[in-house]
Protein backbone atom coordinates (compact mmCIF):
# COMPACT_ATOMS: atom_id res chain seq x y z
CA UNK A 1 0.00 0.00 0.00
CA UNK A 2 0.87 3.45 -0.60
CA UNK A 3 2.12 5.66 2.61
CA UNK A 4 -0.03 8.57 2.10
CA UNK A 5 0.31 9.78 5.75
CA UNK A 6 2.80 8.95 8.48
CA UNK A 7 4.08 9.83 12.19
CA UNK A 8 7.10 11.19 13.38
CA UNK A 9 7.91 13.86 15.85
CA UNK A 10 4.37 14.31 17.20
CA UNK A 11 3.05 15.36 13.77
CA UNK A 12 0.95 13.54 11.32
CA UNK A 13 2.77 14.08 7.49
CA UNK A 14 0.77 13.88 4.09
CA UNK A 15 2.46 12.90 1.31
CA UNK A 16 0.47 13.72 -1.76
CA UNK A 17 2.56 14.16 -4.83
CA UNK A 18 6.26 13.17 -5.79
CA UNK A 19 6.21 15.76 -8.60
CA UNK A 20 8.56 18.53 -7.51
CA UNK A 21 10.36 21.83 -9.61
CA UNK A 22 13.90 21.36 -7.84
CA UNK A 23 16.48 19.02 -8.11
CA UNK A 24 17.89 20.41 -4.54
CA UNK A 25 21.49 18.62 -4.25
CA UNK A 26 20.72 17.98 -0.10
CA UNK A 27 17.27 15.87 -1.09
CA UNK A 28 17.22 13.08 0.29
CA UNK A 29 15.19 11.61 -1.68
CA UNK A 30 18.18 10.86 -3.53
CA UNK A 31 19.74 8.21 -1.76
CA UNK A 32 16.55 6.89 0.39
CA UNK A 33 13.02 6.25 -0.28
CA UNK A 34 11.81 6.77 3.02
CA UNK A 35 12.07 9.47 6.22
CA UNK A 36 12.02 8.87 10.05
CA UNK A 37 10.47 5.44 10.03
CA UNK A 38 7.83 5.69 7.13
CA UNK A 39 7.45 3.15 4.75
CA UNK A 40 8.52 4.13 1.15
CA UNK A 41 7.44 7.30 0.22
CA UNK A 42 7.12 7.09 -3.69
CA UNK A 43 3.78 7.10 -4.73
CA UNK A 44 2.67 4.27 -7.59
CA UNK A 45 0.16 7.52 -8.27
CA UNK A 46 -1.39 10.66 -7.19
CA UNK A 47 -3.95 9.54 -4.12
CA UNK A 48 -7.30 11.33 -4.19
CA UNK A 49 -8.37 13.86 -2.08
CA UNK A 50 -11.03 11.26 -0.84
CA UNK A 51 -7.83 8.93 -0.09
CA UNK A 52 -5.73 11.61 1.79
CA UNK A 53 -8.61 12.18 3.96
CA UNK A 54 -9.78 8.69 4.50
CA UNK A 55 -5.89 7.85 6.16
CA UNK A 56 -6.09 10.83 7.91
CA UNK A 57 -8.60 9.47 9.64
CA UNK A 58 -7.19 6.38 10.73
CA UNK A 59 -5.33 8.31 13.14
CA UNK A 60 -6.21 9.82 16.48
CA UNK A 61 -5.71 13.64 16.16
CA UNK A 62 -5.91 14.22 20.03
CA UNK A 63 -2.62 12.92 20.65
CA UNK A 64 -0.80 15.32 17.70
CA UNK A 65 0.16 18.40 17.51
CA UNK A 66 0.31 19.45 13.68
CA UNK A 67 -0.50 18.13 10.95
CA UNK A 68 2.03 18.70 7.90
CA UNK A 69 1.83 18.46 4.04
CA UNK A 70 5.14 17.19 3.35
CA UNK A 71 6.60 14.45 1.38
CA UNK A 72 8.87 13.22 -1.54
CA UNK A 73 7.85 15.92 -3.70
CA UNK A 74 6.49 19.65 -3.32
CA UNK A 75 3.44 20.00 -1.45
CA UNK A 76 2.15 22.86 -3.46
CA UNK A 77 2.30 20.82 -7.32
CA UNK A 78 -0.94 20.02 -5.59
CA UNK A 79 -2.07 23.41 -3.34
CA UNK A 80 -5.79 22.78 -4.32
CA UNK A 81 -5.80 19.96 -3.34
CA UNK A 82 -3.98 20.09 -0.22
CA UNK A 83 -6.65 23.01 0.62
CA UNK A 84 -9.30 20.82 0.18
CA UNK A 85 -8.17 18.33 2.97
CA UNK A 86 -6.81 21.06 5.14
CA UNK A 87 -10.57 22.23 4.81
CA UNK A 88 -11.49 18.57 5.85
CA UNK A 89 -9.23 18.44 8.80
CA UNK A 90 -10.40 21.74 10.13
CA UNK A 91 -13.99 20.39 9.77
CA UNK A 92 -13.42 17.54 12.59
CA UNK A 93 -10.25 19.44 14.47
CA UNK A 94 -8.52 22.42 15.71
CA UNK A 95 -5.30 21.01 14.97
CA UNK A 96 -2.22 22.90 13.69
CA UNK A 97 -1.62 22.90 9.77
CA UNK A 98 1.41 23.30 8.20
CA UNK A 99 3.06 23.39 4.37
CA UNK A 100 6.43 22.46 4.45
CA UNK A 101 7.44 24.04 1.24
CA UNK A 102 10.49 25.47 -1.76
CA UNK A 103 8.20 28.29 -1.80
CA UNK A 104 7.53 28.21 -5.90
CA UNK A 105 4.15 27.88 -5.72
CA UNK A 106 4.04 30.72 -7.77
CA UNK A 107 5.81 29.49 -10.28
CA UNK A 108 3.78 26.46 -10.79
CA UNK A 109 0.66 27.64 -10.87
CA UNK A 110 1.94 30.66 -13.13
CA UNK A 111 -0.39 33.47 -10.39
CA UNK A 112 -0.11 34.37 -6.75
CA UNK A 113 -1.03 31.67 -4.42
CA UNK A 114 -0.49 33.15 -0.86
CA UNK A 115 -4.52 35.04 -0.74
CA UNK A 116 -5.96 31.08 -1.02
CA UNK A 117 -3.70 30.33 2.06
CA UNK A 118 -6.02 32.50 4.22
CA UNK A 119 -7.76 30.77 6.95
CA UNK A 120 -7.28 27.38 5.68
CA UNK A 121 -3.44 27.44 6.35
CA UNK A 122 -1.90 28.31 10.13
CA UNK A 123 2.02 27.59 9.05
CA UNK A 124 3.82 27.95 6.46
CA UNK A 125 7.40 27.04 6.31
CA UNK A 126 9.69 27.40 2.97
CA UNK A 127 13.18 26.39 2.44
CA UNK A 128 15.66 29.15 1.90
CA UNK A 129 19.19 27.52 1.72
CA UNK A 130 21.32 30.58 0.04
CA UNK A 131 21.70 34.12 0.60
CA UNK A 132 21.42 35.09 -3.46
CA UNK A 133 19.65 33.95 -6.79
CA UNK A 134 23.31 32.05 -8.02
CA UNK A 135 23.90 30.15 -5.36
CA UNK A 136 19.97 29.16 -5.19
CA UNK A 137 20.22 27.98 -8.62
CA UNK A 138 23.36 25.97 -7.80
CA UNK A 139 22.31 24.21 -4.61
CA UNK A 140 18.33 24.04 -5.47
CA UNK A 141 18.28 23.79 -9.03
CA UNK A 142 14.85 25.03 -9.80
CA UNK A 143 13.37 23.94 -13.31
CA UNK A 144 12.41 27.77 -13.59
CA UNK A 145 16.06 28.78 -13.48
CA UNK A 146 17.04 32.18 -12.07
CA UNK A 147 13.60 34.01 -11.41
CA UNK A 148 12.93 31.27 -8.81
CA UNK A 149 14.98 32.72 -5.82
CA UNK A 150 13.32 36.20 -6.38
CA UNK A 151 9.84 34.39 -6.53
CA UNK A 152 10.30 32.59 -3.56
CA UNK A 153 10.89 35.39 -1.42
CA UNK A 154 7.78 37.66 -2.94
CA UNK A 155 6.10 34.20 -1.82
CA UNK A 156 7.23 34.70 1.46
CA UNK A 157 6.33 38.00 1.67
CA UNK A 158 2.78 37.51 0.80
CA UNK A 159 2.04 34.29 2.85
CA UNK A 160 2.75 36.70 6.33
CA UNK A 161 -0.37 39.19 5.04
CA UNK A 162 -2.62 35.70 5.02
CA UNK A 163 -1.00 33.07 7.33
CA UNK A 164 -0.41 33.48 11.09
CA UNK A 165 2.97 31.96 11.17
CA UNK A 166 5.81 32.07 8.76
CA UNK A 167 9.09 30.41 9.02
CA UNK A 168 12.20 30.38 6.49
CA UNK A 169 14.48 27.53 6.82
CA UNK A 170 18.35 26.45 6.19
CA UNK A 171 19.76 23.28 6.42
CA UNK A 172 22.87 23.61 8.64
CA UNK A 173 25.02 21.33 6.42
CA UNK A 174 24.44 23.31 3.32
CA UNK A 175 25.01 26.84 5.03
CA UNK A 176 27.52 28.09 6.48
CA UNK A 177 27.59 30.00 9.77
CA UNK A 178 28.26 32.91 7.90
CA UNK A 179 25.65 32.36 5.34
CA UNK A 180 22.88 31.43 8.16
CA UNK A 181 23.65 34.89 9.41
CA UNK A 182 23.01 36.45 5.69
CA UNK A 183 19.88 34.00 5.76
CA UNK A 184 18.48 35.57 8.89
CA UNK A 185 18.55 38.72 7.96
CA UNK A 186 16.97 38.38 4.68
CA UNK A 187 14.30 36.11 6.36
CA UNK A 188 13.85 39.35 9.04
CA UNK A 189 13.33 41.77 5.74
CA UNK A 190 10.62 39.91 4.51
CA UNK A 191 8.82 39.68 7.99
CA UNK A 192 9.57 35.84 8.35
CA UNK A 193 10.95 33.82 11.25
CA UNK A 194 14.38 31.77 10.60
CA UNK A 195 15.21 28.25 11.85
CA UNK A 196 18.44 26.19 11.08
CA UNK A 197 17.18 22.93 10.85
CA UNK A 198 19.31 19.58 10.89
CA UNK A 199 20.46 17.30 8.06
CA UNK A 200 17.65 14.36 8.36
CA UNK A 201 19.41 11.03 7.83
């Protein structure tokens, strides 16, 4: 069977899609087909939106504290989607929602995505990982090629007009320490949080 949802840190994780724009040289999705202690995480296809909720509700939401669309792809090739079940969850719970995401959304859906986030959405967090456009393309290696650094920070932007938390990420063995400094203080012009986050293995 599939893994369309799985546990790990006291948060549930949806994994709808393994369509993604990047090519980031950290993925681990490189060298592993799985994270904490999921079961593989490639998809043999797309699950509904009737699917993703139906596992969601095998579990017991009282005893987690977030939800979190992320998989082995990009959350947002299916945003739509993803706000459909978020609007399911918040039907039956108060629970935290989060997007774990490159932030391209944009991009892929070729308008500005952040408005639909609005009250559907409590968390977004996007991965930032460079402190300019050429080094973005080198380490992340967008399929949209140099615009997508610059989009992913108007992203940003928006999301903090329509979502209640925002959060900007680095992975601390792609950065430097001089770099994460750089990183925090563009994450501070655009009114998001920062958080070095560890290499998963």
């Amino acid at each position: 069977m599939m893994t369309i949802t799985y546990a790990a840190n006291k948060g549930i994780y949806v994994n709808m899609t393994n369509r993604c724009p990047c090519a980031c040289t950290f993925c681990l999705r490189q060298n592993k087909d799985y994270v904490f202690d999921s079961d593989s995480l490639w998809l043999d296809r797309e699950p509904t939106v009737q699917e993703v909720c139906d596992s969601i509700d095998t579990w017991d939401l009282t005893i987690y504290d977030e939800i979190i669309f992320c998989g082995y792809g990009e959350p947002t090739e299916r945003l739509y989607d993803i706000l459909e079940v978020a609007k399911y969850i918040k039907s039956k719970s108060n629970i935290r929602i989060r997007i774990n995401t490159n932030g391209l959304a944009d991009l892929i859906w070729n308008k500005s995505t952040a408005p639909d986030l609005k009250g559907i959405i409590d968390e977004v967090s996007i991965s930032l990982n460079a402190t300019n456009k050429e080094d973005y393309l080198e380490v992340v290696k967008p399929k949209f090629g140099i615009e997508s650094y610059d989009a992913m920070l108007k992203f940003t932007k928006e999301c903090t007009q329509y979502v209640s938390s925002v959060m900007m990420t680095v992975v601390d063995t792609v950065t430097s320490k001089e770099d994460q400094e750089k990183c925090r203080e563009i994450c501070e012009s655009v009114g998001a949080t920062f958080r070095v986050r560890p290499y998963s293995k």
